[in-house]
C-alpha atoms as a PDB file:
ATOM      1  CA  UNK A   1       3.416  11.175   0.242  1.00  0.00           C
ATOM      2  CA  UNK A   2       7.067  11.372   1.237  1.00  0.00           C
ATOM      3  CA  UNK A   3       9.999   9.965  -0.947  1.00  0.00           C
ATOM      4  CA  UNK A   4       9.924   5.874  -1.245  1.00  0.00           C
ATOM      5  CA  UNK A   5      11.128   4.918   2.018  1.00  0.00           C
ATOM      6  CA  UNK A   6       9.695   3.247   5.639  1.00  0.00           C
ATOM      7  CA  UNK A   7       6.202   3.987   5.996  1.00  0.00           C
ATOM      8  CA  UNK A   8       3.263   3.317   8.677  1.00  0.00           C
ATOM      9  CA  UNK A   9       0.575   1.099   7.972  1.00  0.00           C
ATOM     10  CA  UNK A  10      -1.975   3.547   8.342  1.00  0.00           C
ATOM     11  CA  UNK A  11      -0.175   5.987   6.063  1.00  0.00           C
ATOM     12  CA  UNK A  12       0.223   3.209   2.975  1.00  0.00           C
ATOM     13  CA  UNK A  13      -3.727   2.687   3.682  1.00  0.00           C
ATOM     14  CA  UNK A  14      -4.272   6.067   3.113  1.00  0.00           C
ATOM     15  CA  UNK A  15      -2.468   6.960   0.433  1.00  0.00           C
ATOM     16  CA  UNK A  16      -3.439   3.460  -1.346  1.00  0.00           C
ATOM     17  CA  UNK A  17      -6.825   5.259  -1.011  1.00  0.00           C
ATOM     18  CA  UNK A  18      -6.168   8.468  -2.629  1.00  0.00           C
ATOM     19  CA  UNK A  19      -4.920   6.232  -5.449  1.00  0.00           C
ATOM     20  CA  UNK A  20      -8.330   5.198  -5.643  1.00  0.00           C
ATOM     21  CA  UNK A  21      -7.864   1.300  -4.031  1.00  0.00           C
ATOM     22  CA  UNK A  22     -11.149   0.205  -2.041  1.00  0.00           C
ATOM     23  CA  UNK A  23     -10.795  -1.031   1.811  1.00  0.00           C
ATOM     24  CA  UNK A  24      -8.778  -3.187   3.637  1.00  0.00           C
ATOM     25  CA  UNK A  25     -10.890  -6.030   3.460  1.00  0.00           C
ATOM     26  CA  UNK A  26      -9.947  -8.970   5.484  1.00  0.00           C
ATOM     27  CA  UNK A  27      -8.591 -11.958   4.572  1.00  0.00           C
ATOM     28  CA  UNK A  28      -7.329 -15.405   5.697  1.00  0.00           C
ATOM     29  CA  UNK A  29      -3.562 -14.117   6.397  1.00  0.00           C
ATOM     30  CA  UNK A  30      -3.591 -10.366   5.040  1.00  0.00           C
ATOM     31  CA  UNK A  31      -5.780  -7.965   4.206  1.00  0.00           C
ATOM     32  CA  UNK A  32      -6.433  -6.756   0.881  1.00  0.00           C
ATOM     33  CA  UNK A  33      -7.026  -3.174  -0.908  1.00  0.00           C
ATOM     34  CA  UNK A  34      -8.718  -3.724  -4.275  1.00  0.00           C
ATOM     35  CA  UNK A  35      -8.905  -0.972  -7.716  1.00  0.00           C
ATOM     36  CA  UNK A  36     -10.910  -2.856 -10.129  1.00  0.00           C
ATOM     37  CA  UNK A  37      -8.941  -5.995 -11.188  1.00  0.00           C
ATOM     38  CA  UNK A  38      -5.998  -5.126  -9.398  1.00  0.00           C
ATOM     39  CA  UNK A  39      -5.572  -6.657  -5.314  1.00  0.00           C
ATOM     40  CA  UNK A  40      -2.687  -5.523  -3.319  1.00  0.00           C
ATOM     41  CA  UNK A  41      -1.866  -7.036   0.341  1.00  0.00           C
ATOM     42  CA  UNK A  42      -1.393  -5.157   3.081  1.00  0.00           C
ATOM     43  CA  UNK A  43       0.695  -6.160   5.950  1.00  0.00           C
ATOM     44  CA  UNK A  44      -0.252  -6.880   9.516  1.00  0.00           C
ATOM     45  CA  UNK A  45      -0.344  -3.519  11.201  1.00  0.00           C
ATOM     46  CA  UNK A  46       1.320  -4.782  14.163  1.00  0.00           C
ATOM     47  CA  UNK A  47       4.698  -5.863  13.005  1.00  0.00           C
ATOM     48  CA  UNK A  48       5.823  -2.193  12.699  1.00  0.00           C
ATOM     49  CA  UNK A  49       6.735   0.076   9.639  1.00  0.00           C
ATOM     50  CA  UNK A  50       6.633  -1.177   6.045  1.00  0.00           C
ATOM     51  CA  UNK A  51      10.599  -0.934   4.610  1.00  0.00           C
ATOM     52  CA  UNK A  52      11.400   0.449   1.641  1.00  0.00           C
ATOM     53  CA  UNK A  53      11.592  -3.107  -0.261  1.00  0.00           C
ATOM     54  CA  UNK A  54       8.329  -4.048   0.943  1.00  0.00           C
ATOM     55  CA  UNK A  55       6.691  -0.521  -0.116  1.00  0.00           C
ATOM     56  CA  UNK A  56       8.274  -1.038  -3.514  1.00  0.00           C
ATOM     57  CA  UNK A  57       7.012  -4.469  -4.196  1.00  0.00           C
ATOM     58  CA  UNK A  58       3.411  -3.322  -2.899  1.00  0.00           C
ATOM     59  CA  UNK A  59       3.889  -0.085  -5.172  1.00  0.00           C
ATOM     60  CA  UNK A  60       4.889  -2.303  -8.612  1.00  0.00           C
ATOM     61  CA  UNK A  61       1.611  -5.103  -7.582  1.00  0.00           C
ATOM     62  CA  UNK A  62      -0.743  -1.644  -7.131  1.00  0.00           C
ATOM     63  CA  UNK A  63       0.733  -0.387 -10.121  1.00  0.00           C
ATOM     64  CA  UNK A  64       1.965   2.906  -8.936  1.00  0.00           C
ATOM     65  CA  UNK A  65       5.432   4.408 -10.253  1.00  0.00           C
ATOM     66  CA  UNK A  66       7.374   6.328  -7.664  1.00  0.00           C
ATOM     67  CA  UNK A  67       6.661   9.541  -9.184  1.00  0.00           C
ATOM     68  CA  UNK A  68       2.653   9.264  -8.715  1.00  0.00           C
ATOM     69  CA  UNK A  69       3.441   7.804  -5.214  1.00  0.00           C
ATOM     70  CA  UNK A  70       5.258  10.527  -4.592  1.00  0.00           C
ATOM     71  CA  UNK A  71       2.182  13.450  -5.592  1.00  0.00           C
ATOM     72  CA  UNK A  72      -0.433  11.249  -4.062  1.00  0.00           C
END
């Protein structure tokens, strides 16, 4: 992946995959992506690009430090 920074929907999913995360599922409000004990929420693909903040807090509840994000 690129450096930490906006991001498509579709590109999070994918990478989030590579990391070895299960899914989307859906849910009530979001849908979910899960690695064993560990569910991360995945926006609405139709509100536009993930920011940077946003990609960060998903990255911290997935438990992925910027430098694995950025070899996945």
């Amino acid at each position: 992946m690129p450096r930490v920074g906006p991001i498509s929907v579709s590109d999070l999913v994918r990478a989030l995959r590579d990391a070895g995360f299960e899914g989307p599922r859906p849910g009530a409000k979001h849908r979910t992506m899960v690695r064993g004990n560990v569910v991360v929420l995945i926006p609405n693909p139709d509100e536009g690009d993930i920011d940077t903040g946003l990609l960060l807090r998903i990255l911290r509840r997935a438990q992925i430090d910027r430098a694995t994000w950025e070899r996945l």
